[in-house]
Protein backbone atom coordinates (compact mmCIF):
# COMPACT_ATOMS: atom_id res chain seq x y z
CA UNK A 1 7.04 62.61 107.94
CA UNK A 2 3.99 60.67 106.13
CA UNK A 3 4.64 58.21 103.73
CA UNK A 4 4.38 58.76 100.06
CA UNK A 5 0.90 58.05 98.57
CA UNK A 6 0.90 57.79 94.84
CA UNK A 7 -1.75 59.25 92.46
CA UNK A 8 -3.00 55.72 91.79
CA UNK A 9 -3.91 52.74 93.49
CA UNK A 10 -1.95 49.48 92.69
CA UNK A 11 -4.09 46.86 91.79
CA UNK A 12 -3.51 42.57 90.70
CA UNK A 13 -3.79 43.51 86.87
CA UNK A 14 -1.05 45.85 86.86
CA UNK A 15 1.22 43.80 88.99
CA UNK A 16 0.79 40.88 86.63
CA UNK A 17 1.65 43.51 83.73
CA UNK A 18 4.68 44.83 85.51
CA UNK A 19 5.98 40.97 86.24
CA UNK A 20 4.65 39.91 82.30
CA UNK A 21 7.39 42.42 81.50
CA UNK A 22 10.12 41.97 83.90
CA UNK A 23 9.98 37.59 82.05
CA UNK A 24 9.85 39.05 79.16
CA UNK A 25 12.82 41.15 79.50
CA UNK A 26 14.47 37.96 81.02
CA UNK A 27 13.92 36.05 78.01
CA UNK A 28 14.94 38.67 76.05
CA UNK A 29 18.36 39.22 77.74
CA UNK A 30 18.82 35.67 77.78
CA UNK A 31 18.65 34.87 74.07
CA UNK A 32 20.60 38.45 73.52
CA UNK A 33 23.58 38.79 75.87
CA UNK A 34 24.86 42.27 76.07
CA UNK A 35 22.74 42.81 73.52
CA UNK A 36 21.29 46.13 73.58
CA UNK A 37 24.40 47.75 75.52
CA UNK A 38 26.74 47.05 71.73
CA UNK A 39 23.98 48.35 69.94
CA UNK A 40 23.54 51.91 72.40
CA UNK A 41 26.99 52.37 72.56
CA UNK A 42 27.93 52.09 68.74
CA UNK A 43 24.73 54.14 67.70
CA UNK A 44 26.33 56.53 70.25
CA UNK A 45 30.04 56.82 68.98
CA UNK A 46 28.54 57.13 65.43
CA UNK A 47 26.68 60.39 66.58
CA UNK A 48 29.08 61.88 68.37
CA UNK A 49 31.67 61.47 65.59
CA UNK A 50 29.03 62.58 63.06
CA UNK A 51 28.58 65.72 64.88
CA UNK A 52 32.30 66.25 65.78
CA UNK A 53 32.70 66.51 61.99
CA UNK A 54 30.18 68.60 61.39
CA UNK A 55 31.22 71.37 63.86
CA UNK A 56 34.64 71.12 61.53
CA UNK A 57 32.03 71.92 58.72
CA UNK A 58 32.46 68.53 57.45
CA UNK A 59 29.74 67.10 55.54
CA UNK A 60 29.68 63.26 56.48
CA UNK A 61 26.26 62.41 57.08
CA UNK A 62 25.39 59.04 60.05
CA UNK A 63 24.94 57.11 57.31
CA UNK A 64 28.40 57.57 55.73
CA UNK A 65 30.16 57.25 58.89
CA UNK A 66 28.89 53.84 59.77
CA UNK A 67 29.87 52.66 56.27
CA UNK A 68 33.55 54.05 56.87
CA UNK A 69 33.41 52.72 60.79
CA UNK A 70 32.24 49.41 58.98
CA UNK A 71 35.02 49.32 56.36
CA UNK A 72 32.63 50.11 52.88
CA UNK A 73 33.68 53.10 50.37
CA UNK A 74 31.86 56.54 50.65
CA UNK A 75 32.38 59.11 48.39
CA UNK A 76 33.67 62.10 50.41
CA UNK A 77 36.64 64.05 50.60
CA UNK A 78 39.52 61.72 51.47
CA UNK A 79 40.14 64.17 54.69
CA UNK A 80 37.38 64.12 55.94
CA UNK A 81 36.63 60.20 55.54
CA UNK A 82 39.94 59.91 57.38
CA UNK A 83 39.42 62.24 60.21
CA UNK A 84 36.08 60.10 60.67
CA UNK A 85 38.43 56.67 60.76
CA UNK A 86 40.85 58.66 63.07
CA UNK A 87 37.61 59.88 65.46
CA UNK A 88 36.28 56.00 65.54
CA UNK A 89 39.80 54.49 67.43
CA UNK A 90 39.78 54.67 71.46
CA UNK A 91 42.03 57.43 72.40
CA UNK A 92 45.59 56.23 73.80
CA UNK A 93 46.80 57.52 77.24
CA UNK A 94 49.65 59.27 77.07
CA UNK A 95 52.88 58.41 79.38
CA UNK A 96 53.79 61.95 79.29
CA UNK A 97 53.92 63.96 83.00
């Protein structure tokens, strides 16, 4: 089997880009621990809860669920805001066989 030749060839500028960038993202992470993973994961639950109430034909929009996940009054239907508070908790296991 012949070994994979890519389209380019590598050159010194691009490896000094490609390590610029790998400090930079080490400086980054540094000053930010765990940083990005929070923010992904929260801008993730929003969405899907967001559009788990909207197959209900609820009308919450990603705005209005972050200000009920973050505690602030939104003018909605008091069911729906709730179902959106109910969506936001980690699901329990259940002990039942």
């Amino acid at each position: 089997m012949t070994a994979y030749q890519p389209p380019f060839a590598f050159n010194h500028a691009m490896v000094s880009k490609v390590a610029e960038i790998g400090e930079w993202l080490g400086r980054w992470k540094q000053a930010n621990p765990g940083g990005l993973a929070v923010q992904l994961r929260r801008g993730n639950r929003i969405r899907s809860i967001q559009a788990s109430l909207a197959i209900e034909a609820n009308t919450l929009s990603i705005e209005q669920v972050t200000a009920v996940l973050d505690g602030k009054p939104v003018l909605a239907p008091h069911a729906i805001s709730r179902k959106c508070v109910t969506r936001s908790r980690p699901s329990r296991p259940s002990n039942h066989h």
